[in-house]
N, C-alpha and C. Protein backbone atom coordinates (compact mmCIF):
# COMPACT_ATOMS: atom_id res chain seq x y z
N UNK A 1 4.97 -5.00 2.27
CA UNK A 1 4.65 -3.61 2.00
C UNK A 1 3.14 -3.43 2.03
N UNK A 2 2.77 -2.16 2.71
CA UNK A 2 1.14 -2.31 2.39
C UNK A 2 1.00 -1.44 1.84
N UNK A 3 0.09 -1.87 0.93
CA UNK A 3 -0.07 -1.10 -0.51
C UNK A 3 -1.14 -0.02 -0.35
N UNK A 4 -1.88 0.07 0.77
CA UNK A 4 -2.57 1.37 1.11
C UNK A 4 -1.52 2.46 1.26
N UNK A 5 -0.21 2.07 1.11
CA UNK A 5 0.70 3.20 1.31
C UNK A 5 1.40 3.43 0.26
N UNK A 6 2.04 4.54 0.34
CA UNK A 6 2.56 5.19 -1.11
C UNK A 6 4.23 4.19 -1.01
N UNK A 7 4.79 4.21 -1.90
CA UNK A 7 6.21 3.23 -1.57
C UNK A 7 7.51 3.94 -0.83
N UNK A 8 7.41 5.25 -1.03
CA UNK A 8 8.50 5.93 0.21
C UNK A 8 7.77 6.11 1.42
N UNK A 9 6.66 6.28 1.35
CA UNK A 9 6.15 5.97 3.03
C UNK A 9 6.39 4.68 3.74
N UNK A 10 6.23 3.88 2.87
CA UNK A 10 6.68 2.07 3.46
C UNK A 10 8.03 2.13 4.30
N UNK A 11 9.13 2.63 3.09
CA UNK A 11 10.38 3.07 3.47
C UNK A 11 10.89 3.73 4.88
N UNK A 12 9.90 4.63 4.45
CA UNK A 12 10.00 6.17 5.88
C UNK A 12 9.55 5.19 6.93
N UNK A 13 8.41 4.76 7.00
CA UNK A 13 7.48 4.52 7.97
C UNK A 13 8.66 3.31 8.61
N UNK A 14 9.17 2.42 8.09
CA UNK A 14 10.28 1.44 8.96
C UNK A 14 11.52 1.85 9.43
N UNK A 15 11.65 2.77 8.69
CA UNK A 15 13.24 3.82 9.41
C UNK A 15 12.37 4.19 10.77
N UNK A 16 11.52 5.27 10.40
CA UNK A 16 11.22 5.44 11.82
C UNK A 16 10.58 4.58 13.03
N UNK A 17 9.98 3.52 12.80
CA UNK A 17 9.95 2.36 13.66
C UNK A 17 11.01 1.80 14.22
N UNK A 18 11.95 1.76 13.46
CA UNK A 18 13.30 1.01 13.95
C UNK A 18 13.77 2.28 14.88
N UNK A 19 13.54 3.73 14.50
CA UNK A 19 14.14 4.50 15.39
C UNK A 19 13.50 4.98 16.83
N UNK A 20 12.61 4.63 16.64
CA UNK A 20 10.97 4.82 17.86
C UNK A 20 10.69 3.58 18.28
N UNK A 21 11.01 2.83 19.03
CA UNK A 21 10.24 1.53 19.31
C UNK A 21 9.89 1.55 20.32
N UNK A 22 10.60 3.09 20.88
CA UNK A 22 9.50 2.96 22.90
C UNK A 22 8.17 3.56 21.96
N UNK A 23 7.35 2.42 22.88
CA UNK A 23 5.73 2.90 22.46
C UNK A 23 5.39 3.60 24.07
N UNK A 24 4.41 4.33 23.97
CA UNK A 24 3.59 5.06 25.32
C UNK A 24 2.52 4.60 25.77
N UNK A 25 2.08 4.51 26.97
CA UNK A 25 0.46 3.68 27.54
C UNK A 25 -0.19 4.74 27.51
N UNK A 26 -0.11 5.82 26.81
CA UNK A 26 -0.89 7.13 27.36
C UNK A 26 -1.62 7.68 25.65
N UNK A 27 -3.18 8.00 25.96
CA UNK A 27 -3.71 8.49 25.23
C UNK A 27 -4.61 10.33 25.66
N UNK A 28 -4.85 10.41 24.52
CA UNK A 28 -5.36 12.16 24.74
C UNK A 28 -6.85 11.79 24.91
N UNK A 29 -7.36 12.28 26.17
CA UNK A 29 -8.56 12.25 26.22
C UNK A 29 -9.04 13.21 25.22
N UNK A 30 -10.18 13.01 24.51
CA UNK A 30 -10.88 13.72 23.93
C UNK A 30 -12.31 13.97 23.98
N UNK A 31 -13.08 13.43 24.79
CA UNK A 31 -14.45 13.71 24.95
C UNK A 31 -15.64 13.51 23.49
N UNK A 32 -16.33 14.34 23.51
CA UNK A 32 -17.35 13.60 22.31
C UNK A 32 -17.04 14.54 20.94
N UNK A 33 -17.27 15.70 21.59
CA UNK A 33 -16.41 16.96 20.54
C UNK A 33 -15.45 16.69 19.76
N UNK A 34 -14.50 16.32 20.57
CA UNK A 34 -13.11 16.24 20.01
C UNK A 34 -13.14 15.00 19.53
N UNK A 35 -13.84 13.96 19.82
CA UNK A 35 -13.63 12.21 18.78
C UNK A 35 -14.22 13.09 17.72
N UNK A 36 -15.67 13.76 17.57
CA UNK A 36 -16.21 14.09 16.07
C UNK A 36 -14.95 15.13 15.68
N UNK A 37 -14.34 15.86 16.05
CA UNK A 37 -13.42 16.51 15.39
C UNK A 37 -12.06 15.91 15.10
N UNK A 38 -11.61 14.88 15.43
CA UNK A 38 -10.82 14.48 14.85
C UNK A 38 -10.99 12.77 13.59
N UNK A 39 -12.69 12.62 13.92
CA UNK A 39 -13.13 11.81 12.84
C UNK A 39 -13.16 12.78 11.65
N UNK A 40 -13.45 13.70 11.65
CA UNK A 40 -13.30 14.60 10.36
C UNK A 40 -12.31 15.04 10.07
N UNK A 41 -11.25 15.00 10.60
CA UNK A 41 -9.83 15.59 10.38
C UNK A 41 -9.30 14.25 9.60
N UNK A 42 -9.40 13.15 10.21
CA UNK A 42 -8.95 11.64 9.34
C UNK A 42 -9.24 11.56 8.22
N UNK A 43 -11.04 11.72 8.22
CA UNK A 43 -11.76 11.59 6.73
C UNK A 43 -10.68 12.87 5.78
N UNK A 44 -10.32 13.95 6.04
CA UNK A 44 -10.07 15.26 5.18
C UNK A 44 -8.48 14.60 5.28
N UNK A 45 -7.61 14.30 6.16
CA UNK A 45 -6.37 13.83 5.94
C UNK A 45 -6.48 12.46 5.28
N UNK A 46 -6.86 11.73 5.05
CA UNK A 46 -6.77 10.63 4.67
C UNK A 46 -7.37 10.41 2.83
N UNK A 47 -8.03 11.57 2.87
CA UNK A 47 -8.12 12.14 0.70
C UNK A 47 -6.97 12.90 0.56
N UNK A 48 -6.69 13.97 1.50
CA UNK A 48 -5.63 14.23 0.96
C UNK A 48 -4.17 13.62 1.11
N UNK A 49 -3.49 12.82 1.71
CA UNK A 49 -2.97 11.73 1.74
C UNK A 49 -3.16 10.81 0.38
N UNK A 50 -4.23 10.18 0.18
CA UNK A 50 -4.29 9.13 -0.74
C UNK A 50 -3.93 9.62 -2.36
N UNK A 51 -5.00 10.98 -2.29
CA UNK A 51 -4.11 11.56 -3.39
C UNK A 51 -2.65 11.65 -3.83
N UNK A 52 -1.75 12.34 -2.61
CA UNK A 52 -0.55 12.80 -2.57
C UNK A 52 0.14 11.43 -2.97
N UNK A 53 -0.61 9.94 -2.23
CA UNK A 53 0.03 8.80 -2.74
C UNK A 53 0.28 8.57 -4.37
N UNK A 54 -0.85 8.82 -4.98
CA UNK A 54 -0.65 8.52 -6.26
C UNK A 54 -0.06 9.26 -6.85
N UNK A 55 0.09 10.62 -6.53
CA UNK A 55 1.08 11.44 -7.03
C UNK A 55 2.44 10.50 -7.13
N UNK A 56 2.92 10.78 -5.72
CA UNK A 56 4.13 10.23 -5.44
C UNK A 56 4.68 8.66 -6.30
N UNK A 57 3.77 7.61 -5.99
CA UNK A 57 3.97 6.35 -7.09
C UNK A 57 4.02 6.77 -8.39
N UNK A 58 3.70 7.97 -9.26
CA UNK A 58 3.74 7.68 -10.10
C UNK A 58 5.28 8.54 -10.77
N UNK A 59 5.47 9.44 -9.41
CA UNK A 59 6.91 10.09 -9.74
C UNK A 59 7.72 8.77 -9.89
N UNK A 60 7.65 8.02 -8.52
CA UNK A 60 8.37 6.74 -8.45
C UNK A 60 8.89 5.86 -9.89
N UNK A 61 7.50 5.83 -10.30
CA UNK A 61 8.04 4.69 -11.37
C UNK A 61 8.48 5.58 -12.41
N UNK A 62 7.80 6.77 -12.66
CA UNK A 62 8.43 7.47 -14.17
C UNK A 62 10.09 8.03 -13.68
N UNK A 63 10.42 7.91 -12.60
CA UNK A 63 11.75 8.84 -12.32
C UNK A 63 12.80 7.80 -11.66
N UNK A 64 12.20 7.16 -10.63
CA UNK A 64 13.33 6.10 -10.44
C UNK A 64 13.36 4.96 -10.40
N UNK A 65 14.46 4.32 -10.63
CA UNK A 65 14.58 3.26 -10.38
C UNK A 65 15.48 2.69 -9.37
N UNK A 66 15.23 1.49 -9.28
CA UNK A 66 16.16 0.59 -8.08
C UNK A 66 16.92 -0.04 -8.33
N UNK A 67 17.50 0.20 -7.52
CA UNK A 67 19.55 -0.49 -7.88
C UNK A 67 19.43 -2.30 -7.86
């Protein structure tokens, strides 16, 4: 499990691997613009993400448990 991730994302994230395993050779060009605009979109998704993680772990442990 990697623990940069929240524990139903671990979950999610291997369901959908197992259901996606064609990968693509093809990327989006983006030019110089668009790398700085989507380096700032990561930085702003990736706080709000990390937050939402700790949210979520902490529903986890106060609400469920595992069989």
């Amino acid at each position: 499990m990697n623990e940069n991730k929240g524990k139903l994302d671990n979950v999610l994230e291997e369901e959908y691997l197992n259901d996606n395993k064609e990968k693509t050779e093809y990327t989006l060009k983006t030019g110089e613009i668009g790398e700085k605009v989507v380096s700032a979109y990561k930085k702003i998704e990736e706080t709000v993400v990390d937050s939402y993680k700790k949210i979520e772990d902490k529903f986890v442990e106060t609400f469920l448990e595992k069989k």
